[in-house]
N, C-alpha and C. Protein backbone atom coordinates (compact mmCIF):
# COMPACT_ATOMS: atom_id res chain seq x y z
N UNK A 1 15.02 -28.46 14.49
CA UNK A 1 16.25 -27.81 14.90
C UNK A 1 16.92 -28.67 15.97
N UNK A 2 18.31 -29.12 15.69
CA UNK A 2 19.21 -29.54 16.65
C UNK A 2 19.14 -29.08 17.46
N UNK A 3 19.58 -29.54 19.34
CA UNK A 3 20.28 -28.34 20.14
C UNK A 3 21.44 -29.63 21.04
N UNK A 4 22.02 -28.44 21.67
CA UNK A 4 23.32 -29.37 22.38
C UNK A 4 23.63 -27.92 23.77
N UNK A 5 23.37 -28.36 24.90
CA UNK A 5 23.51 -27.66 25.86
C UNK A 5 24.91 -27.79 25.84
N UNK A 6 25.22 -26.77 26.54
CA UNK A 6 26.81 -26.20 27.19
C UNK A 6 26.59 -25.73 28.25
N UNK A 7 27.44 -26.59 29.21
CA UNK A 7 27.47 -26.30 30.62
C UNK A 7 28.83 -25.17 30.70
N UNK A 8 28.63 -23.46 31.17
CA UNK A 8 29.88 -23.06 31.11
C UNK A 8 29.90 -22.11 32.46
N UNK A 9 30.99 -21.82 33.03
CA UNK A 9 30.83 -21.24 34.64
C UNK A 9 31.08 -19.90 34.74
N UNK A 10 29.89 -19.34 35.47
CA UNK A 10 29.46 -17.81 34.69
C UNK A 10 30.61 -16.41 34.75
N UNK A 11 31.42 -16.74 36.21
CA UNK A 11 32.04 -15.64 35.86
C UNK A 11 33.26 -15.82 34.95
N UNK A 12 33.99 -17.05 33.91
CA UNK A 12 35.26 -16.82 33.50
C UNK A 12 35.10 -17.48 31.72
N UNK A 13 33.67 -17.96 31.76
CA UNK A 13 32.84 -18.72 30.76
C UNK A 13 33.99 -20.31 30.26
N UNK A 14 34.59 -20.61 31.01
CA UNK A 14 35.01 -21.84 30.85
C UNK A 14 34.11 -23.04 30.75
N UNK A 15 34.49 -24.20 30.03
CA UNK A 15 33.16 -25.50 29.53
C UNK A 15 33.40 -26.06 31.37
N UNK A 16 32.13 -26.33 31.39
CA UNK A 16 31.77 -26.92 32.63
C UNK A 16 31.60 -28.86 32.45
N UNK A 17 30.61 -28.56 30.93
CA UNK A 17 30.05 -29.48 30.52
C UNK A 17 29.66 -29.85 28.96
N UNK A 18 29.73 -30.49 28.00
CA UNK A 18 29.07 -29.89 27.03
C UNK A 18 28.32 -31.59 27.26
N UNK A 19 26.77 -31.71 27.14
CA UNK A 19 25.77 -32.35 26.58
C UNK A 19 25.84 -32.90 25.13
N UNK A 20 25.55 -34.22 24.82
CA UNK A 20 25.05 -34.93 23.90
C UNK A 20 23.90 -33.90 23.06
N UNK A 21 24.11 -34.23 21.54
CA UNK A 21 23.33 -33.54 20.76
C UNK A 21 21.99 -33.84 20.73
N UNK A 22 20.55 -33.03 20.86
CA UNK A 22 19.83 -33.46 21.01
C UNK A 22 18.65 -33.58 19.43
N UNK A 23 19.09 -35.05 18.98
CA UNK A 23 18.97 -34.33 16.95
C UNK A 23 17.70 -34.41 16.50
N UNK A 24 17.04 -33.85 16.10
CA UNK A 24 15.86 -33.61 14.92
C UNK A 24 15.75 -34.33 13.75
N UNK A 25 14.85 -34.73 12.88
CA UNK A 25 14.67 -35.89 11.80
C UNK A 25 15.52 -34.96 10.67
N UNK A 26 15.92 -33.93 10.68
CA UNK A 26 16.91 -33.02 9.82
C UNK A 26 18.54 -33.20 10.00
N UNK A 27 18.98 -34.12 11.43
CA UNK A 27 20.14 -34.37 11.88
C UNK A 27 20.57 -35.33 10.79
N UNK A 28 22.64 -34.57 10.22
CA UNK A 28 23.23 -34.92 9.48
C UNK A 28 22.73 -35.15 8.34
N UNK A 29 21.81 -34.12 7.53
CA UNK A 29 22.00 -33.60 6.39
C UNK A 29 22.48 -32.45 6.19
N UNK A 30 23.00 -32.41 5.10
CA UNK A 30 23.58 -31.31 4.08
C UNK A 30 23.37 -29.69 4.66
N UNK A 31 23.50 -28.89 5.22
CA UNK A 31 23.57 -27.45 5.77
C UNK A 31 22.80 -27.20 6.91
N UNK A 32 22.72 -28.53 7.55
CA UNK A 32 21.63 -28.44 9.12
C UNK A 32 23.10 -28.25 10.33
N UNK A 33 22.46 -27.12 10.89
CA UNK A 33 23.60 -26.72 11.45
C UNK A 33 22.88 -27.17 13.05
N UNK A 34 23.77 -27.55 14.33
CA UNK A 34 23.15 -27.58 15.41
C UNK A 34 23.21 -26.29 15.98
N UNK A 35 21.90 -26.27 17.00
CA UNK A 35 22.00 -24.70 17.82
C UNK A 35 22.40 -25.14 19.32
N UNK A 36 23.61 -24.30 19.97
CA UNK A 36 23.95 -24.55 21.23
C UNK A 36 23.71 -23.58 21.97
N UNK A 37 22.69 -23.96 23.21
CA UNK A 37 22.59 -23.43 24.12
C UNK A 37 23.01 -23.22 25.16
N UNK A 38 23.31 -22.36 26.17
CA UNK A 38 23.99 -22.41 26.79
C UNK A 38 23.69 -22.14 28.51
N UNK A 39 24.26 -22.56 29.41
CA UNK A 39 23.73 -22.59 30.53
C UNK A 39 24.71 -22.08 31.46
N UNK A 40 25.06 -21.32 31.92
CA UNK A 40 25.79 -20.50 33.05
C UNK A 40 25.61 -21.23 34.73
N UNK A 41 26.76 -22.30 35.28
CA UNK A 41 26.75 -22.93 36.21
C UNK A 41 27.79 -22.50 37.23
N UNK A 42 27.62 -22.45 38.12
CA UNK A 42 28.71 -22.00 40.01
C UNK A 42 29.36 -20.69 39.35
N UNK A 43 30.44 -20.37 39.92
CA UNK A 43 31.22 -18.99 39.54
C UNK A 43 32.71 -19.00 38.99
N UNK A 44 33.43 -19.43 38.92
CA UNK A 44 34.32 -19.75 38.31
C UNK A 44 34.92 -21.29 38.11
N UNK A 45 35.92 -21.74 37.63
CA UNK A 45 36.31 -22.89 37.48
C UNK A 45 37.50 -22.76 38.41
N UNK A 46 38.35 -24.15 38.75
CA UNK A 46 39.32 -24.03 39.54
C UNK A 46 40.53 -23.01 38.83
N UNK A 47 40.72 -23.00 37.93
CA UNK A 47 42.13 -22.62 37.54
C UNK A 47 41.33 -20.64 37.40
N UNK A 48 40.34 -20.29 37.20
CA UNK A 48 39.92 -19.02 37.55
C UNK A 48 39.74 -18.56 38.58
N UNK A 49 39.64 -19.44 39.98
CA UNK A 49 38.91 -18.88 41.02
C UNK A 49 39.27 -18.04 42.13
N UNK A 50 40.67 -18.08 41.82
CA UNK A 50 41.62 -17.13 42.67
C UNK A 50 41.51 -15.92 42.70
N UNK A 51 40.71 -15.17 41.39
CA UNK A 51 40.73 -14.30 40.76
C UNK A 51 39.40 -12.95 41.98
């Protein structure tokens, strides 16, 4: 199984970050789907934080 972290900031869930795919000997064949995980970083982003 693929995975590919996502960095996203917990209170407004905006991308913080997204990570390089991390691929499996199944990467880029035919119906291998990647799984993204996800990681909740600081509290909002600038354009949320006013809030």
């Amino acid at each position: 199984m693929c995975y590919q972290v996502v960095e996203r900031f917990a209170a407004c869930y905006c991308l913080y970050h997204k990570h390089s795919i991390d691929p499996c000997s199944a990467y880029g064949q035919r119906g291998h789907l990647v799984q993204e995980k996800t990681v909740l970083v600081g509290h909002a982003c600038p354009a949320h934080s006013s809030y």
